[in-house]
C-alpha atoms as a PDB file:
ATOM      1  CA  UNK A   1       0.000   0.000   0.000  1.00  0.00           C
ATOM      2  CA  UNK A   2       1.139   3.374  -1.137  1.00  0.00           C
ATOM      3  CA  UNK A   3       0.432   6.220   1.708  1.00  0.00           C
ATOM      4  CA  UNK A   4       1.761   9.512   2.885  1.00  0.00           C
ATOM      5  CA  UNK A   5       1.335  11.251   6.028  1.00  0.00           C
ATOM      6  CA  UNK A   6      -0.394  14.705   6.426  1.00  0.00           C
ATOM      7  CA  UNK A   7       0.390  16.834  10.146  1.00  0.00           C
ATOM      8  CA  UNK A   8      -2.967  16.511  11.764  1.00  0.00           C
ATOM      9  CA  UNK A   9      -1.926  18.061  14.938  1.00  0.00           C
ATOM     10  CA  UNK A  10       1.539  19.293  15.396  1.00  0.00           C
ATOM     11  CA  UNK A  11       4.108  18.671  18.030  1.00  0.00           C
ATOM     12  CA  UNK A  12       4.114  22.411  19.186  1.00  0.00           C
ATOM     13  CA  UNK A  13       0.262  21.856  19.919  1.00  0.00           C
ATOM     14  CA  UNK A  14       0.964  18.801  21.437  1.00  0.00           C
ATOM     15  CA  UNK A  15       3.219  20.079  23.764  1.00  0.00           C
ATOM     16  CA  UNK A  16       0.841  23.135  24.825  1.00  0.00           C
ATOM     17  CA  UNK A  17      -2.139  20.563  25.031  1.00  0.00           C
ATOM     18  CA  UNK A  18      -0.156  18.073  27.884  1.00  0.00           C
ATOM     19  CA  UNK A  19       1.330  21.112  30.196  1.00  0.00           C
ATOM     20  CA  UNK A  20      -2.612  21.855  29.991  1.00  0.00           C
ATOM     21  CA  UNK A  21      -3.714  18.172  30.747  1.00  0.00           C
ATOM     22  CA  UNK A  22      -0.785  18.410  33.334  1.00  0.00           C
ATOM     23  CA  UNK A  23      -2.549  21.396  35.115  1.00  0.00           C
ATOM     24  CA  UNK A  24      -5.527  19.963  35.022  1.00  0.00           C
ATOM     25  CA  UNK A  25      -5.120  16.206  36.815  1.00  0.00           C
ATOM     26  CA  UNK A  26      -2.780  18.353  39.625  1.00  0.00           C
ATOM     27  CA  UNK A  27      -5.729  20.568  40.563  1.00  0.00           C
ATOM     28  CA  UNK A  28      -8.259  17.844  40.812  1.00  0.00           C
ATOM     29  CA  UNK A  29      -5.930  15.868  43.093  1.00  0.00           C
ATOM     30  CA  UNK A  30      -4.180  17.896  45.301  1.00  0.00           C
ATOM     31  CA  UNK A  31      -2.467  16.326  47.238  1.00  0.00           C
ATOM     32  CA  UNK A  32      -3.082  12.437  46.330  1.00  0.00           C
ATOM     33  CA  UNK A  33      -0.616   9.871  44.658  1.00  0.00           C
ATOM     34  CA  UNK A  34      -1.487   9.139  41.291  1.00  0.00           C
ATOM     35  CA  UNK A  35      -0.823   5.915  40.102  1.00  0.00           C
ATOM     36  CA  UNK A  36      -0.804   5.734  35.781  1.00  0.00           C
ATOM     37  CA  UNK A  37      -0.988   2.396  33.844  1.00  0.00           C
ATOM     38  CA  UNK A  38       0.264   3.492  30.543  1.00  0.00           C
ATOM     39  CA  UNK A  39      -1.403   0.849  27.629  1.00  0.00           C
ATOM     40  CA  UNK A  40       1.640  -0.016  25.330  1.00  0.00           C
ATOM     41  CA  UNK A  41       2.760   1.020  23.226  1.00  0.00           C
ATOM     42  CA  UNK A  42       0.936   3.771  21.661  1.00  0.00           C
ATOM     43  CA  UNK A  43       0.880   5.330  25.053  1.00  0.00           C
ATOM     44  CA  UNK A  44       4.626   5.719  25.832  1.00  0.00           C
ATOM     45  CA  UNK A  45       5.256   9.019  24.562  1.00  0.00           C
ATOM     46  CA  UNK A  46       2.119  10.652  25.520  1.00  0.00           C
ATOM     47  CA  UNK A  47       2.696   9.308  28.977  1.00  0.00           C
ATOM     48  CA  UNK A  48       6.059  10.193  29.342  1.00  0.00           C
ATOM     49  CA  UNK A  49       5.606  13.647  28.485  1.00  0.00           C
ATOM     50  CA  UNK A  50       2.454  13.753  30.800  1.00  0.00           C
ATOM     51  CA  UNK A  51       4.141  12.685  33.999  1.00  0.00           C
ATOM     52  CA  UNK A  52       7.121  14.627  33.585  1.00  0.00           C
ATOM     53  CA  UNK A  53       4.847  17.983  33.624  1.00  0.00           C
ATOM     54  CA  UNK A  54       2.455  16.631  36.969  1.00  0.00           C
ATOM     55  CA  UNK A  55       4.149  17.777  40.362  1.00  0.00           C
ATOM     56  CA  UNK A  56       2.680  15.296  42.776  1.00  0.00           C
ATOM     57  CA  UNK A  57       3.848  12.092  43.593  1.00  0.00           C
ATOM     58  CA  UNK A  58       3.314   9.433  41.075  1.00  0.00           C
ATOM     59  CA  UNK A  59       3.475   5.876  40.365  1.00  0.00           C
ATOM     60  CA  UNK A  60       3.988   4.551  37.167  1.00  0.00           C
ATOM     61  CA  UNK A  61       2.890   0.474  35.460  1.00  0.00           C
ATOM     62  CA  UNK A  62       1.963  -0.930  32.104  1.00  0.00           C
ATOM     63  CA  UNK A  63      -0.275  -2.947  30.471  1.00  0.00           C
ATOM     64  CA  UNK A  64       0.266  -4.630  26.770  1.00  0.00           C
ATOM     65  CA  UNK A  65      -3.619  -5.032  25.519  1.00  0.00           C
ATOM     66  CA  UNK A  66      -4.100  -5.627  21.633  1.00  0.00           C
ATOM     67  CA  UNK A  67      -6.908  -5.763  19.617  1.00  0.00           C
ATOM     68  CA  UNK A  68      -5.779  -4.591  16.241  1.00  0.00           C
ATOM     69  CA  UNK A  69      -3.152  -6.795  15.164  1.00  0.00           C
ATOM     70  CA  UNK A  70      -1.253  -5.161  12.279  1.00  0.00           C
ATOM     71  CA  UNK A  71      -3.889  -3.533  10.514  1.00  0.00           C
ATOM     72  CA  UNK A  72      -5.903  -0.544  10.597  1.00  0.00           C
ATOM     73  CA  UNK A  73      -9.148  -1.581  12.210  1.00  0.00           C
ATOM     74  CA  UNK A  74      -9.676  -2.388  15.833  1.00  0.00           C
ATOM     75  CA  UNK A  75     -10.125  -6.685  15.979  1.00  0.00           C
ATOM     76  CA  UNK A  76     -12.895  -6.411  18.848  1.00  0.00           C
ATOM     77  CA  UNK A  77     -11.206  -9.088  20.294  1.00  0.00           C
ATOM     78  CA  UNK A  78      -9.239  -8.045  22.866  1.00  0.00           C
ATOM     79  CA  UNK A  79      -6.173  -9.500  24.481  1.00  0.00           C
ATOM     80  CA  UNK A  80      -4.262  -8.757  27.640  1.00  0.00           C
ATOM     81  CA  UNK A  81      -0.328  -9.287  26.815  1.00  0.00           C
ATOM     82  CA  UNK A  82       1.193  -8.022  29.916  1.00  0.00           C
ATOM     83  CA  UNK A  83      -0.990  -7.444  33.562  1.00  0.00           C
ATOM     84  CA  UNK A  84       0.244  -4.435  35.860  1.00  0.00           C
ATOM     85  CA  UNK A  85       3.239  -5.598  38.215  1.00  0.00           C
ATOM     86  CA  UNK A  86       1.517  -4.277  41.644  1.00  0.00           C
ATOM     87  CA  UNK A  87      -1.529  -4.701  43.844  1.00  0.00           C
ATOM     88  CA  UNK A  88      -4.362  -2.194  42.793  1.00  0.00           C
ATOM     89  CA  UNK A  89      -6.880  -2.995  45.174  1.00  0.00           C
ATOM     90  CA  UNK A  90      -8.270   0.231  46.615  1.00  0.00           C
ATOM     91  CA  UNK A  91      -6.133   2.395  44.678  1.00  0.00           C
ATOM     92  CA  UNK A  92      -6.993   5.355  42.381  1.00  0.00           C
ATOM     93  CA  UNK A  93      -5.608   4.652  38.965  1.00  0.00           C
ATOM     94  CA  UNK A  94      -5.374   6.428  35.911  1.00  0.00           C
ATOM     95  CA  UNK A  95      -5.467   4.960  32.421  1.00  0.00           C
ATOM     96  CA  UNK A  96      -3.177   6.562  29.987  1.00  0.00           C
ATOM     97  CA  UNK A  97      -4.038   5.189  26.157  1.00  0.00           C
ATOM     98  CA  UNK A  98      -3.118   7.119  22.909  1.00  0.00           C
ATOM     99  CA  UNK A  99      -6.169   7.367  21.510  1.00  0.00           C
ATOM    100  CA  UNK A 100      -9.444   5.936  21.881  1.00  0.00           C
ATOM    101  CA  UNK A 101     -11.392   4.624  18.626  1.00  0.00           C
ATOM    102  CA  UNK A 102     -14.226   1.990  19.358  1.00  0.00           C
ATOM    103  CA  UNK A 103     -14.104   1.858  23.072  1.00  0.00           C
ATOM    104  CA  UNK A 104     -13.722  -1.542  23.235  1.00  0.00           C
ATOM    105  CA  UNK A 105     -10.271  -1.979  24.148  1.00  0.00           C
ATOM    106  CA  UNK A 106     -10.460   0.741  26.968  1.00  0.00           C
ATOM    107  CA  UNK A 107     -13.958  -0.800  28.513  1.00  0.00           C
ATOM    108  CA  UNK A 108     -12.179  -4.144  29.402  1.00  0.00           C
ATOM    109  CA  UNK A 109      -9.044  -2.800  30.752  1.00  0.00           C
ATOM    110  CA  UNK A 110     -11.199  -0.091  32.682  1.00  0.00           C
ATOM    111  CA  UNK A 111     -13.966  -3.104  33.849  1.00  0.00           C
ATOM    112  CA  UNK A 112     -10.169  -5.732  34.490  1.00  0.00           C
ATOM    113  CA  UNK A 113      -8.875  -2.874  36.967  1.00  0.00           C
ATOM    114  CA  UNK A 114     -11.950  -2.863  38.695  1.00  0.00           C
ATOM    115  CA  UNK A 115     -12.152  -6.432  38.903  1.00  0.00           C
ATOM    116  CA  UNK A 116      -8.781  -6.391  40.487  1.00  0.00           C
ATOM    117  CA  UNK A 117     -10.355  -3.894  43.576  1.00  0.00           C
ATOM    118  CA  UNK A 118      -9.615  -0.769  42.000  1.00  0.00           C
ATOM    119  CA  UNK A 119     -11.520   2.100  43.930  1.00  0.00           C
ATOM    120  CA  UNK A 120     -11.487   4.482  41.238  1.00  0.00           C
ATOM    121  CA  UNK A 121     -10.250   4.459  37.702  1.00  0.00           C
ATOM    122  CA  UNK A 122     -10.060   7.876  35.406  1.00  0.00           C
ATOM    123  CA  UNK A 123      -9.173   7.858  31.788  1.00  0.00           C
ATOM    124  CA  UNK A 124      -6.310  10.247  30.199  1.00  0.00           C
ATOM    125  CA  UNK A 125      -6.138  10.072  26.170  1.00  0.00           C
ATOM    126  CA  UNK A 126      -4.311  12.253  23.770  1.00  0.00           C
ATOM    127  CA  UNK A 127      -6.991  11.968  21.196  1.00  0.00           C
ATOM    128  CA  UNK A 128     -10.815  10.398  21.006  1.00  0.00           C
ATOM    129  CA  UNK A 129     -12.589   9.786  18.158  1.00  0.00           C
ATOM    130  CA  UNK A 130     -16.047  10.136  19.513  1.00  0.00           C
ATOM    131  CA  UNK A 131     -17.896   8.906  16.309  1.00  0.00           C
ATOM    132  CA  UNK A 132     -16.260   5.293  16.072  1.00  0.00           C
ATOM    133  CA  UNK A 133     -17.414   4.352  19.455  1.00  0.00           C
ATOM    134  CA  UNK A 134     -18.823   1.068  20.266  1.00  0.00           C
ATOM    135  CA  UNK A 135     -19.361   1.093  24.204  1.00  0.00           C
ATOM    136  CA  UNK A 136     -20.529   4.288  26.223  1.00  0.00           C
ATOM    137  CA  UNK A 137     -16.850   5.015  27.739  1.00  0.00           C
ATOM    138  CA  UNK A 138     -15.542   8.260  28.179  1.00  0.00           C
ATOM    139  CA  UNK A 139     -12.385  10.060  29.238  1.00  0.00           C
ATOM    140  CA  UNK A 140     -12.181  12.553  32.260  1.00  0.00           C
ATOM    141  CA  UNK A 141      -8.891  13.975  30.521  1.00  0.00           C
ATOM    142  CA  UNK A 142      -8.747  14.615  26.411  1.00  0.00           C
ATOM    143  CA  UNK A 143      -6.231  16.010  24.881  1.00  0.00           C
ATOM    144  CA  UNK A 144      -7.358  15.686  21.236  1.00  0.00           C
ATOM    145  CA  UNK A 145     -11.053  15.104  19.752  1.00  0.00           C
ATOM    146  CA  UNK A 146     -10.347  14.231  15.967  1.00  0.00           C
ATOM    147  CA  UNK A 147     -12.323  12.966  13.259  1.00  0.00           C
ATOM    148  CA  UNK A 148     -12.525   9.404  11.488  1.00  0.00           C
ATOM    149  CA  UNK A 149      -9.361   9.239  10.384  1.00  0.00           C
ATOM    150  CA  UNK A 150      -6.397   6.610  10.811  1.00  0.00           C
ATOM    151  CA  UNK A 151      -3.220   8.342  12.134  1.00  0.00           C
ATOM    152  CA  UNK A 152       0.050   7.785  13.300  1.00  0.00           C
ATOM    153  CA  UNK A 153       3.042   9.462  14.815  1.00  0.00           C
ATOM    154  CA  UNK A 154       3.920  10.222  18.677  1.00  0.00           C
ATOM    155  CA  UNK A 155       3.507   6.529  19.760  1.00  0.00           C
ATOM    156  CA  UNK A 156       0.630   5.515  17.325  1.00  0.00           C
ATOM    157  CA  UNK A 157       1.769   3.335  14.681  1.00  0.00           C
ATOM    158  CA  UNK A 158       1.003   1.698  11.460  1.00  0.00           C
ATOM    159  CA  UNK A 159       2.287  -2.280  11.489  1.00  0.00           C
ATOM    160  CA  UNK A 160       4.816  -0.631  14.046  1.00  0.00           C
ATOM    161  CA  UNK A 161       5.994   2.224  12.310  1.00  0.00           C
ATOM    162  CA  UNK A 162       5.757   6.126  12.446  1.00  0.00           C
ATOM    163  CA  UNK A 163       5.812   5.572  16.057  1.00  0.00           C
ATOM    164  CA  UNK A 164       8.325   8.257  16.524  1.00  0.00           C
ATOM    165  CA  UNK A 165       7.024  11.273  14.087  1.00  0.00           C
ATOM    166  CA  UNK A 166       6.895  14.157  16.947  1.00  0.00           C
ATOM    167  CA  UNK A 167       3.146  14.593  15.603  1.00  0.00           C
ATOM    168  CA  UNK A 168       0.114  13.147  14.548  1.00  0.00           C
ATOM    169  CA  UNK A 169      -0.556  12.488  11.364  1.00  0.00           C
ATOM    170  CA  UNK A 170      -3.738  11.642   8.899  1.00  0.00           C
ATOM    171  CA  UNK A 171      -2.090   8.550   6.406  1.00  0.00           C
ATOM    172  CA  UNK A 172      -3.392   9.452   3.281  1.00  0.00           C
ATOM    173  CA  UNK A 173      -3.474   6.395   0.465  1.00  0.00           C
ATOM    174  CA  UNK A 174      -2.483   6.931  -2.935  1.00  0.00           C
ATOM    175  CA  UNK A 175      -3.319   5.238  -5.936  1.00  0.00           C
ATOM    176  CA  UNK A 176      -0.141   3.678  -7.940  1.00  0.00           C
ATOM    177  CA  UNK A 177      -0.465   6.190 -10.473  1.00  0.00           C
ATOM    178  CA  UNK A 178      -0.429   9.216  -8.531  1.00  0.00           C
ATOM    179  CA  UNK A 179       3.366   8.299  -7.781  1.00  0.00           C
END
């Protein structure tokens, strides 16, 4: 498949958008430890640069969940790869995912952690695309609402790659011919 990648949103906005995020999650817990289960590995980035701008004290764990394989649409089967490392039974956690498309993915780690005791779980994502969800799930902390569109760049990928573009990005398809 022939593509290119357009700058959807770039990294300056980005940047702006997580010191705001950042702000946010610090005034609405004062004075708590936050503990943030980053899903890999779309999240990485996002997560890194989230943390590092937060000036409480925080606890950091991962989870490896898949449900789109190597393509472009979500599976709807969804697979837990790698479980958090620590007990979270009457913690507050927050779930930090790159983007959030059908839902699906999100609603079983969300409904897992509170199977495990959790006493609270909130949702961080750098973007949502509102119109592709499956399940009624929603984020208390969006960075990003975009349109139907598949994207990569800043830890979203395509079969693994673009992963590291410092911005997201709308892959457009071409046509042979158009080369």
């Amino acid at each position: 498949m022939e593509y290119s990648i357009e700058v959807m949103i770039s990294k300056e906005r980005i940047e702006k958008k997580i010191k705001e995020l950042a702000a946010q999650i610090e005034r609405d817990h004062k004075g708590k430890e936050l503990i943030f289960i980053g899903l890999l590995k779309g999240s990485v980035i996002f997560m890194c640069d989230l943390i590092k701008e937060i000036k409480l004290p925080i606890f950091i764990d991962f989870m490896s969940v898949s449900s789109y394989g190597s393509g472009t649409k979500t599976t709807g089967i969804v697979k837990i790869l790698k479980d958090i490392d620590f007990d979270v039974k009457d913690k507050e956690l927050f779930i930090v995912e790159d983007i959030i498309d059908s839902g699906l993915t999100l609603k079983y780690v969300k409904d897992f952690l509170f199977a495990k005791g959790a006493a609270k779980v909130h949702i961080c994502t750098l973007l949502d695309k509102p119109q592709r969800r499956k399940v009624d799930i929603k984020s208390d902390y969006v960075g990003f609402e975009i349109p139907d569109e598949f994207v990569v760049g800043y830890g979203l990928d395509y079969a693994q790659k673009h992963r590291n573009l410092p911005y997201v990005g709308k892959v457009v398809l071409r046509m042979k011919n158009e080369l």
